[in-house]
C-alpha atoms as a PDB file:
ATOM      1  CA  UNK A   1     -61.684 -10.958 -31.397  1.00  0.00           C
ATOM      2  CA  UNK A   2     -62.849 -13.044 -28.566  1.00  0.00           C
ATOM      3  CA  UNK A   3     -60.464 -15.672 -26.608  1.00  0.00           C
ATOM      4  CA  UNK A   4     -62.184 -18.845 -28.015  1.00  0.00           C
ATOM      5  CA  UNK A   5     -62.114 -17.450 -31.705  1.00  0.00           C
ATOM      6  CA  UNK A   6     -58.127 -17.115 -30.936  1.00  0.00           C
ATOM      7  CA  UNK A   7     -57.557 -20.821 -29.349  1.00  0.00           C
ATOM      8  CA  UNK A   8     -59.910 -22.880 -31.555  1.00  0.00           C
ATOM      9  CA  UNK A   9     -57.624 -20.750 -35.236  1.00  0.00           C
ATOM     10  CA  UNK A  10     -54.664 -21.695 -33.284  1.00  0.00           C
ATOM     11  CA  UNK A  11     -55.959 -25.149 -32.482  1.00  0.00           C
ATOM     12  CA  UNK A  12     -56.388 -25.426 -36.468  1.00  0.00           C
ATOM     13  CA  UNK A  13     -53.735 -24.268 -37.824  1.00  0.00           C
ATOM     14  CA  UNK A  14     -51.500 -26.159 -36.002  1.00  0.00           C
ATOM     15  CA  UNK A  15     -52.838 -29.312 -36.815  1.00  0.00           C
ATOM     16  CA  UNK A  16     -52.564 -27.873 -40.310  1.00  0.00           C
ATOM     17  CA  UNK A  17     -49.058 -27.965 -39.757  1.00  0.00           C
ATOM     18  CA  UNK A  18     -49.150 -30.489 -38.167  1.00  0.00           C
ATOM     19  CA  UNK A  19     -50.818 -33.097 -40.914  1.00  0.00           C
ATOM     20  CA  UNK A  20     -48.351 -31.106 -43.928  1.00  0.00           C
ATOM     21  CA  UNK A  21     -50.854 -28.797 -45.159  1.00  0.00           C
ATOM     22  CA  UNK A  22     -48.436 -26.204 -45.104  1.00  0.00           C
ATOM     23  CA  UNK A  23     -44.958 -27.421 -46.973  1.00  0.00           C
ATOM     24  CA  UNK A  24     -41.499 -26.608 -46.479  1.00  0.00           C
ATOM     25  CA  UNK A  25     -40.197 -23.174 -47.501  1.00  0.00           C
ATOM     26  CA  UNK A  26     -44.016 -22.245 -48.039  1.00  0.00           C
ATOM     27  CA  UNK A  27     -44.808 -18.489 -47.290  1.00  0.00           C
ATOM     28  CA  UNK A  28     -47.808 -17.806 -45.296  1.00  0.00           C
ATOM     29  CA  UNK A  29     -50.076 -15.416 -46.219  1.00  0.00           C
ATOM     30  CA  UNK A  30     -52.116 -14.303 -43.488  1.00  0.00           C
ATOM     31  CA  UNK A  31     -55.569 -12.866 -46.077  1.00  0.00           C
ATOM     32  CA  UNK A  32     -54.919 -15.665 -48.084  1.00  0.00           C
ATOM     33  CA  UNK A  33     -54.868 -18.278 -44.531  1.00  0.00           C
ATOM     34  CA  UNK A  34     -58.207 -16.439 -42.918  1.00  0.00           C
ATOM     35  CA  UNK A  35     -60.264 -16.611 -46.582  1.00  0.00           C
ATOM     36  CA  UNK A  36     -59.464 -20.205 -46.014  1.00  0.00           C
ATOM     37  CA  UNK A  37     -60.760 -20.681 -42.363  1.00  0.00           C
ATOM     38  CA  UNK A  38     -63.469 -18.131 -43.505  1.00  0.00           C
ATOM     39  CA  UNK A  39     -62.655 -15.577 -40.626  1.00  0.00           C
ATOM     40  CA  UNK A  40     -60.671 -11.990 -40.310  1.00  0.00           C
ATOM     41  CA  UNK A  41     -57.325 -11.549 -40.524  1.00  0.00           C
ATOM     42  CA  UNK A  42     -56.477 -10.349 -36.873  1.00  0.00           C
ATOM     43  CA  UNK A  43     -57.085 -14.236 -35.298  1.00  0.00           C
ATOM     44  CA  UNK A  44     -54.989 -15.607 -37.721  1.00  0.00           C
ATOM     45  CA  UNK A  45     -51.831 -13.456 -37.013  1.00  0.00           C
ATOM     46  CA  UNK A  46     -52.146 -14.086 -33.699  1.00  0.00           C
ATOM     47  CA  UNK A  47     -52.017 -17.768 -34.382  1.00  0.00           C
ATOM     48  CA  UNK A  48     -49.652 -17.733 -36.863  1.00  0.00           C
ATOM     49  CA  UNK A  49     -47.214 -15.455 -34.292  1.00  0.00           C
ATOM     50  CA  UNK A  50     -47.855 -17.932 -31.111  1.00  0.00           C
ATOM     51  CA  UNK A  51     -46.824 -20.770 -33.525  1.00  0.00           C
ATOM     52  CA  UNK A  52     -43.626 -18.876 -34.528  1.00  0.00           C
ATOM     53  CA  UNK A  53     -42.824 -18.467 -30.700  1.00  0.00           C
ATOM     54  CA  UNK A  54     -43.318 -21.996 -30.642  1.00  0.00           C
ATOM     55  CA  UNK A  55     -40.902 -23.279 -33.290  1.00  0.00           C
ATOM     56  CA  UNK A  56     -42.959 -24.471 -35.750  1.00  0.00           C
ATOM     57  CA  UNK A  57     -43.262 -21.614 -38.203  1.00  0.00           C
ATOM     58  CA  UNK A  58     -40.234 -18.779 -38.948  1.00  0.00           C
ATOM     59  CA  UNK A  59     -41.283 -15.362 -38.210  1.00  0.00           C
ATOM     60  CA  UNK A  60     -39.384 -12.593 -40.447  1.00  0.00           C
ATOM     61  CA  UNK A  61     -39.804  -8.529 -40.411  1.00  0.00           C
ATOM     62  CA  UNK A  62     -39.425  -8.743 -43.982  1.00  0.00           C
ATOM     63  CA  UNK A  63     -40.492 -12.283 -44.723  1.00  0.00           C
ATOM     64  CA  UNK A  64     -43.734 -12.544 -43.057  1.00  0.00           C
ATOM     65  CA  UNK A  65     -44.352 -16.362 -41.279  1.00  0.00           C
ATOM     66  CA  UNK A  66     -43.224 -18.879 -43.130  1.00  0.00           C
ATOM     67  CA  UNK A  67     -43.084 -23.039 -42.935  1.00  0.00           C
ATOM     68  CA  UNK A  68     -38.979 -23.720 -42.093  1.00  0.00           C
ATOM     69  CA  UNK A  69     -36.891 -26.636 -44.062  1.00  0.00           C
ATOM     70  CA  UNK A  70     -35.366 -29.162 -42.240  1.00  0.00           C
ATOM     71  CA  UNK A  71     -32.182 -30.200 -42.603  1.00  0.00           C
ATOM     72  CA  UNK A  72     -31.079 -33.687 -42.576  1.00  0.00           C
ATOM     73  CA  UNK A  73     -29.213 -33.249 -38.855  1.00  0.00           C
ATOM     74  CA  UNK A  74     -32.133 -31.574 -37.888  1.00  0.00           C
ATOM     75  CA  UNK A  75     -34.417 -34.460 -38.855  1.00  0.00           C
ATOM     76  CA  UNK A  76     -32.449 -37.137 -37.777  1.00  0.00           C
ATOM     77  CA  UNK A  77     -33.117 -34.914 -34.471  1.00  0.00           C
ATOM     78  CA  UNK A  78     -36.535 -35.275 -34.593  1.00  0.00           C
ATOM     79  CA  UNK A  79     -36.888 -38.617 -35.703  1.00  0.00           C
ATOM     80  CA  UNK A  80     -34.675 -40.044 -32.784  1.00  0.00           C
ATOM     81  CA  UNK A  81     -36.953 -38.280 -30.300  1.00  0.00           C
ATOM     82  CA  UNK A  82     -40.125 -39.429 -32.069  1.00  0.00           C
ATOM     83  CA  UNK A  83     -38.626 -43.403 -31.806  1.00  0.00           C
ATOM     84  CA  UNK A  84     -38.237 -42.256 -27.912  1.00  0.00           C
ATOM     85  CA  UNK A  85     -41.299 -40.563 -27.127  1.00  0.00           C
ATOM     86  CA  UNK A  86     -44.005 -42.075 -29.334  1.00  0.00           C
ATOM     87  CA  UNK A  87     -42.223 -45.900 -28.703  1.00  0.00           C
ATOM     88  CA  UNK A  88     -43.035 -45.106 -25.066  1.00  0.00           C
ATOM     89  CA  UNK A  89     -46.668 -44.054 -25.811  1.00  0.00           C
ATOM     90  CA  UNK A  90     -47.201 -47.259 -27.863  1.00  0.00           C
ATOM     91  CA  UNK A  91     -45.909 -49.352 -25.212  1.00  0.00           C
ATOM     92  CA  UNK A  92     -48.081 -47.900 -22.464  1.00  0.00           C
ATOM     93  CA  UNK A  93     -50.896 -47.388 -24.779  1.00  0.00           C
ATOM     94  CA  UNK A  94     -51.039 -51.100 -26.052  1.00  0.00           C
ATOM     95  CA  UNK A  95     -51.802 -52.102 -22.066  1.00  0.00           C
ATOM     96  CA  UNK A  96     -55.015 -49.348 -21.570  1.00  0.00           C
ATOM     97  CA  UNK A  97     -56.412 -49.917 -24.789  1.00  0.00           C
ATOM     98  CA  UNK A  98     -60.094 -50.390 -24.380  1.00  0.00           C
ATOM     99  CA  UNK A  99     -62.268 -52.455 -26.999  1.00  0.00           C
ATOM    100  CA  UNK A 100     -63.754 -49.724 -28.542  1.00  0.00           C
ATOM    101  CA  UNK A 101     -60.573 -47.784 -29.127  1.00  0.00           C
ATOM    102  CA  UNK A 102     -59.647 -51.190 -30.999  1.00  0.00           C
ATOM    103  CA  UNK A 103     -62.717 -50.610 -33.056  1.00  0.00           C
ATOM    104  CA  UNK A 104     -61.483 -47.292 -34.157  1.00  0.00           C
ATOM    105  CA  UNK A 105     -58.072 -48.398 -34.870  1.00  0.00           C
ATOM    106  CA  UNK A 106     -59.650 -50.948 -36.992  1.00  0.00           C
ATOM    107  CA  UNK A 107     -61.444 -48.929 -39.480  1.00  0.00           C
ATOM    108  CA  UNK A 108     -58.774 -46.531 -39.613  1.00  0.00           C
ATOM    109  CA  UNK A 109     -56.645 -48.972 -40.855  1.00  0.00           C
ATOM    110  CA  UNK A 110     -59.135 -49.181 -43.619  1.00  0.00           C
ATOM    111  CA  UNK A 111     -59.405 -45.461 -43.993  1.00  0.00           C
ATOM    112  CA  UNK A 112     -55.504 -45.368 -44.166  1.00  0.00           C
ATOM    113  CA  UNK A 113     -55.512 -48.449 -46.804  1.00  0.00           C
ATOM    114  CA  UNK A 114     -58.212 -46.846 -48.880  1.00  0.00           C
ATOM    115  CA  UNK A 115     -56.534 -43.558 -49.242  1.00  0.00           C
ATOM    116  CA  UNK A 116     -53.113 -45.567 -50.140  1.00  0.00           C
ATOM    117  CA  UNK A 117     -54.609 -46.505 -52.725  1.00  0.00           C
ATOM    118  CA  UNK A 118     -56.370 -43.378 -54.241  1.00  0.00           C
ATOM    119  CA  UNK A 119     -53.247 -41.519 -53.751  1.00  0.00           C
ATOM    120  CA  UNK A 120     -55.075 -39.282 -51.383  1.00  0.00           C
ATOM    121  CA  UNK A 121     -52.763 -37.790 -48.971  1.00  0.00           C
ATOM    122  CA  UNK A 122     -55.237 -35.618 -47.209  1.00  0.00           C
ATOM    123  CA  UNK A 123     -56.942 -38.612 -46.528  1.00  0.00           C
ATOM    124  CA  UNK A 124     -54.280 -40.756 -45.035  1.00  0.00           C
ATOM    125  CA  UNK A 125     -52.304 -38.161 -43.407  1.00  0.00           C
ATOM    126  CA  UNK A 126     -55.734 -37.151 -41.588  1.00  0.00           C
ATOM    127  CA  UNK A 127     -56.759 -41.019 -40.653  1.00  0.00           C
ATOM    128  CA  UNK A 128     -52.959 -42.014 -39.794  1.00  0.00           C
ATOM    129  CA  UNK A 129     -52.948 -38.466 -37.184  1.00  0.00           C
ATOM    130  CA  UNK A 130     -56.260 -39.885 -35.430  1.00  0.00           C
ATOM    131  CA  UNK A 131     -54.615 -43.669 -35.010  1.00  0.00           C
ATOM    132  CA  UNK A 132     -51.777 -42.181 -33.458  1.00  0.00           C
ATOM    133  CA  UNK A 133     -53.410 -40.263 -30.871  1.00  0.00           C
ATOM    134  CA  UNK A 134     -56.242 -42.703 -29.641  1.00  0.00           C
ATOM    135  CA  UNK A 135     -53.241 -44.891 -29.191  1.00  0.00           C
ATOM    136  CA  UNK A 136     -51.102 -42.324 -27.209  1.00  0.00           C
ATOM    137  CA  UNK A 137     -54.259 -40.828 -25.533  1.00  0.00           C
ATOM    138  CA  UNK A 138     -54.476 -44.163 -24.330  1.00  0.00           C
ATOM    139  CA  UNK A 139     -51.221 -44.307 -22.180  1.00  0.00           C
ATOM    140  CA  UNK A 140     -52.446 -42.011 -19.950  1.00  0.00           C
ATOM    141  CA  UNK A 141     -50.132 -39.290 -20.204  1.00  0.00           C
ATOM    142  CA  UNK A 142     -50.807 -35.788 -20.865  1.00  0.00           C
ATOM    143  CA  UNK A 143     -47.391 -34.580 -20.694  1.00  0.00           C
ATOM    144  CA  UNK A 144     -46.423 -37.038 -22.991  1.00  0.00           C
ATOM    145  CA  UNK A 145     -49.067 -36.274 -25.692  1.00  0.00           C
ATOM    146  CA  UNK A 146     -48.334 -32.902 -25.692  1.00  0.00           C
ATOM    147  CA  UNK A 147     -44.248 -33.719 -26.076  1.00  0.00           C
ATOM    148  CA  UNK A 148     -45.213 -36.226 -29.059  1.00  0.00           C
ATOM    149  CA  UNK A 149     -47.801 -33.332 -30.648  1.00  0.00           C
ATOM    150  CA  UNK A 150     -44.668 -30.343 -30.662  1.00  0.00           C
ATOM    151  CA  UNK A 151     -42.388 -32.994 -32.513  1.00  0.00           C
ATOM    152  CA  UNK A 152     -45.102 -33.371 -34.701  1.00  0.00           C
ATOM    153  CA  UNK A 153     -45.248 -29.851 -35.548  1.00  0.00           C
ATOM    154  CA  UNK A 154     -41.717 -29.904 -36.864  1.00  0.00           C
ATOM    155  CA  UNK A 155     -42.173 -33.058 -39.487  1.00  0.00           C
ATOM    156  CA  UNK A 156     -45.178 -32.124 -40.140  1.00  0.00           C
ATOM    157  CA  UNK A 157     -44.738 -30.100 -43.957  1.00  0.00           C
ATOM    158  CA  UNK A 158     -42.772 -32.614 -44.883  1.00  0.00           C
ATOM    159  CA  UNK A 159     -45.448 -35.901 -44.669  1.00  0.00           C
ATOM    160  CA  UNK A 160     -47.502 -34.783 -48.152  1.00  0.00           C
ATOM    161  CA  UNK A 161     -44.460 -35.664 -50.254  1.00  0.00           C
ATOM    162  CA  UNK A 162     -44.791 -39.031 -48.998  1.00  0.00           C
ATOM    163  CA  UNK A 163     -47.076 -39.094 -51.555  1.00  0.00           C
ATOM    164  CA  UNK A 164     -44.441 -38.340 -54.370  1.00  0.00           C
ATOM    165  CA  UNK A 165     -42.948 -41.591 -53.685  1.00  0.00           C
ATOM    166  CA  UNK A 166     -45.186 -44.627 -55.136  1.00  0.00           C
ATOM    167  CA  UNK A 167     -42.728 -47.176 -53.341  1.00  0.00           C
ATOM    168  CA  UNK A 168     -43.990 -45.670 -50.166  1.00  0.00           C
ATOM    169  CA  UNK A 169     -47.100 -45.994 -51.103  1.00  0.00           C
ATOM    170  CA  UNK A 170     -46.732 -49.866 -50.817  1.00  0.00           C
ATOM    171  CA  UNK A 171     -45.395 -50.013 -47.285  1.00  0.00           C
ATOM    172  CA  UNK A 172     -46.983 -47.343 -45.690  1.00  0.00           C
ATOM    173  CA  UNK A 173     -49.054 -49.499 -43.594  1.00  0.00           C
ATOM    174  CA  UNK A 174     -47.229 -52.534 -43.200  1.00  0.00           C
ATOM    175  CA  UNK A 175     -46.397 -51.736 -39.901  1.00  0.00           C
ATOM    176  CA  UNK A 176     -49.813 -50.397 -38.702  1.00  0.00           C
ATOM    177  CA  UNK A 177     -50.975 -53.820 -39.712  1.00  0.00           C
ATOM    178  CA  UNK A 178     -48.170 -55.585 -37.570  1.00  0.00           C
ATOM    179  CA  UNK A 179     -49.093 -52.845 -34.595  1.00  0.00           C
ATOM    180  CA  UNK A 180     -53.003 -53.372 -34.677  1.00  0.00           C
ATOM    181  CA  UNK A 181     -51.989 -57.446 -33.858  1.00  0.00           C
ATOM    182  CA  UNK A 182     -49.635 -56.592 -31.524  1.00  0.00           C
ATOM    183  CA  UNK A 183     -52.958 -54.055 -29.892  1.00  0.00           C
ATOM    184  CA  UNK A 184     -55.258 -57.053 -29.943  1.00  0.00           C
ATOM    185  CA  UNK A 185     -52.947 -59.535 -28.558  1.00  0.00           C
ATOM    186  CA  UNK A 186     -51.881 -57.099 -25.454  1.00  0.00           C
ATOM    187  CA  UNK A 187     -48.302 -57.215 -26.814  1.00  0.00           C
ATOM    188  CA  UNK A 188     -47.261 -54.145 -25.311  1.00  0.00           C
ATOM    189  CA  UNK A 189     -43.578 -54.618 -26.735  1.00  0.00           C
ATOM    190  CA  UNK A 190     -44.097 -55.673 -30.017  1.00  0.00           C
ATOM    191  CA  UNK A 191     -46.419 -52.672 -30.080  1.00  0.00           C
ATOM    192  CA  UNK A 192     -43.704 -50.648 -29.236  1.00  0.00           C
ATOM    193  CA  UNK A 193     -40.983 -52.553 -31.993  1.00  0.00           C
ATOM    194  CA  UNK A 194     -44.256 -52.135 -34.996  1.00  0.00           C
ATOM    195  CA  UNK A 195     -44.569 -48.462 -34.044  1.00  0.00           C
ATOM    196  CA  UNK A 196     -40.515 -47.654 -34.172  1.00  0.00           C
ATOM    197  CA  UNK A 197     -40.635 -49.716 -36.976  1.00  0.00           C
ATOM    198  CA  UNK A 198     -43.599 -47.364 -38.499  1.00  0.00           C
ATOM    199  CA  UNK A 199     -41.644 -44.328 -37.955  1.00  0.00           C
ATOM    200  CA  UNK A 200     -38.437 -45.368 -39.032  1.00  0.00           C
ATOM    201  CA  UNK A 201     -39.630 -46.720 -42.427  1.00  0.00           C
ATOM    202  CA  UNK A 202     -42.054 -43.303 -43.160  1.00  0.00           C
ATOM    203  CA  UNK A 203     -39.328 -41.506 -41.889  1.00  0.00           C
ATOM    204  CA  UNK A 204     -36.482 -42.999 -44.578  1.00  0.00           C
ATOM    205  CA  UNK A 205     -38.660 -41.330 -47.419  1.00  0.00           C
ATOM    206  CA  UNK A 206     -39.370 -38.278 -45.700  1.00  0.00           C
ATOM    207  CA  UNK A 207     -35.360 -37.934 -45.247  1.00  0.00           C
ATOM    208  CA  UNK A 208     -35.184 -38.311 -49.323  1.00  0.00           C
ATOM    209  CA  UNK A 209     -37.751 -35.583 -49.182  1.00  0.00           C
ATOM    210  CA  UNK A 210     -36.055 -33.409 -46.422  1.00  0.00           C
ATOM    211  CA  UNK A 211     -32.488 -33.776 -48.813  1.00  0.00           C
ATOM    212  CA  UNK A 212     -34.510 -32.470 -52.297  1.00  0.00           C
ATOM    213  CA  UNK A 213     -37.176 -30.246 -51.501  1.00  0.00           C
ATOM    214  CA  UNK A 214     -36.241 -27.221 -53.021  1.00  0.00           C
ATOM    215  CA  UNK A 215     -39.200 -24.610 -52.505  1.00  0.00           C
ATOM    216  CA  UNK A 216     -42.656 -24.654 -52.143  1.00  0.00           C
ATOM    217  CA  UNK A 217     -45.338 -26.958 -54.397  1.00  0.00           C
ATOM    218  CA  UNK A 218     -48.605 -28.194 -54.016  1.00  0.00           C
ATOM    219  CA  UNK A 219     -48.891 -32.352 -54.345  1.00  0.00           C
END
């Protein structure tokens, strides 16, 4: 098993986990996880381990890895440091922006809207990750990326039953559309008030979600 066979099944599976592909309570199983990514099993433990070190998976003698549920004190947790770290991105991002990072935003807006309305969560969850980081790769800060993308990991299983709620479907991106005129005017705090305003309103269904879940499920 070479080194870059290790970091780039890492690299996946964490934004697996990281986009919900993996749900709460879900038990990984490591034959059926490398049949997936098409590669042995021995890469794939050692990914699913480092991500267990890391937080964002439960690692049991008996259990195996599995995907942890949140409780509702532990996601308020998260979602308070998500307003903190992610309003700061969008604030510094909105001033760096260039014009063809605008571009992108742009037609992932219309990815985003598209999915929203074919109910397709892999879609949106997918677009809606890549908005997010071309606007926080845009402040500048590596240290701050990389303190937005481990939050990330721990909300993550919980975004796809966004999708079980067809009332979030219709204000899922309101706020993007707010933020992208707040980008394109150089408002760099209204950017940051859309983008709180993004999380806060996803994160009031995910909550619901967070409070009912009661086991693993495919959407």
């Amino acid at each position: 098993m070479s080194d870059t066979q290790q970091d780039s099944t890492y690299a996946t599976l964490r934004q697996w986990v990281t986009v919900g592909r993996f749900l709460p309570g879900e038990r990984l199983k490591i034959r059926a996880v490398a049949e997936a990514l098409g590669i042995g099993t021995m890469p794939v433990r050692a990914a699913l381990l480092r991500l267990a070190a890391e937080g964002a998976l439960t690692h049991s003698p008996n259990c195996g890895v599995s995907v942890p549920r949140l409780s509702k004190a532990e996601f308020d947790d998260v979602l308070q440091n998500r307003l903190l770290l992610e309003g700061e991105a969008a604030e510094r991002g909105a001033l760096r922006l260039s014009a063809a990072d605008k571009a992108v935003l742009r037609s992932l807006l219309v990815v985003m809207a598209q999915a929203l309305v074919a109910k397709d969560a892999k879609a949106y969850l997918d677009a809606n990750e890549t908005f997010h980081l071309v606007l926080y790769r845009a402040a500048g800060s590596p240290l701050l990326l990389n303190l937005i993308e481990t939050v990330w990991l721990k909300v993550g299983p919980l975004s796809n039953q966004l999708f079980d709620d067809n009332a979030a479907l219709g204000v899922l991106n309101d706020a993007h559309d707010d933020l992208m005129d707040a980008l394109d005017a150089g408002d760099a705090n209204a950017a940051r008030c859309a983008l709180e305003r993004d999380l806060f309103v996803a994160g009031q269904f995910l909550r619901r979600a967070c409070q009912k879940s009661d086991g693993p499920r495919r959407p």
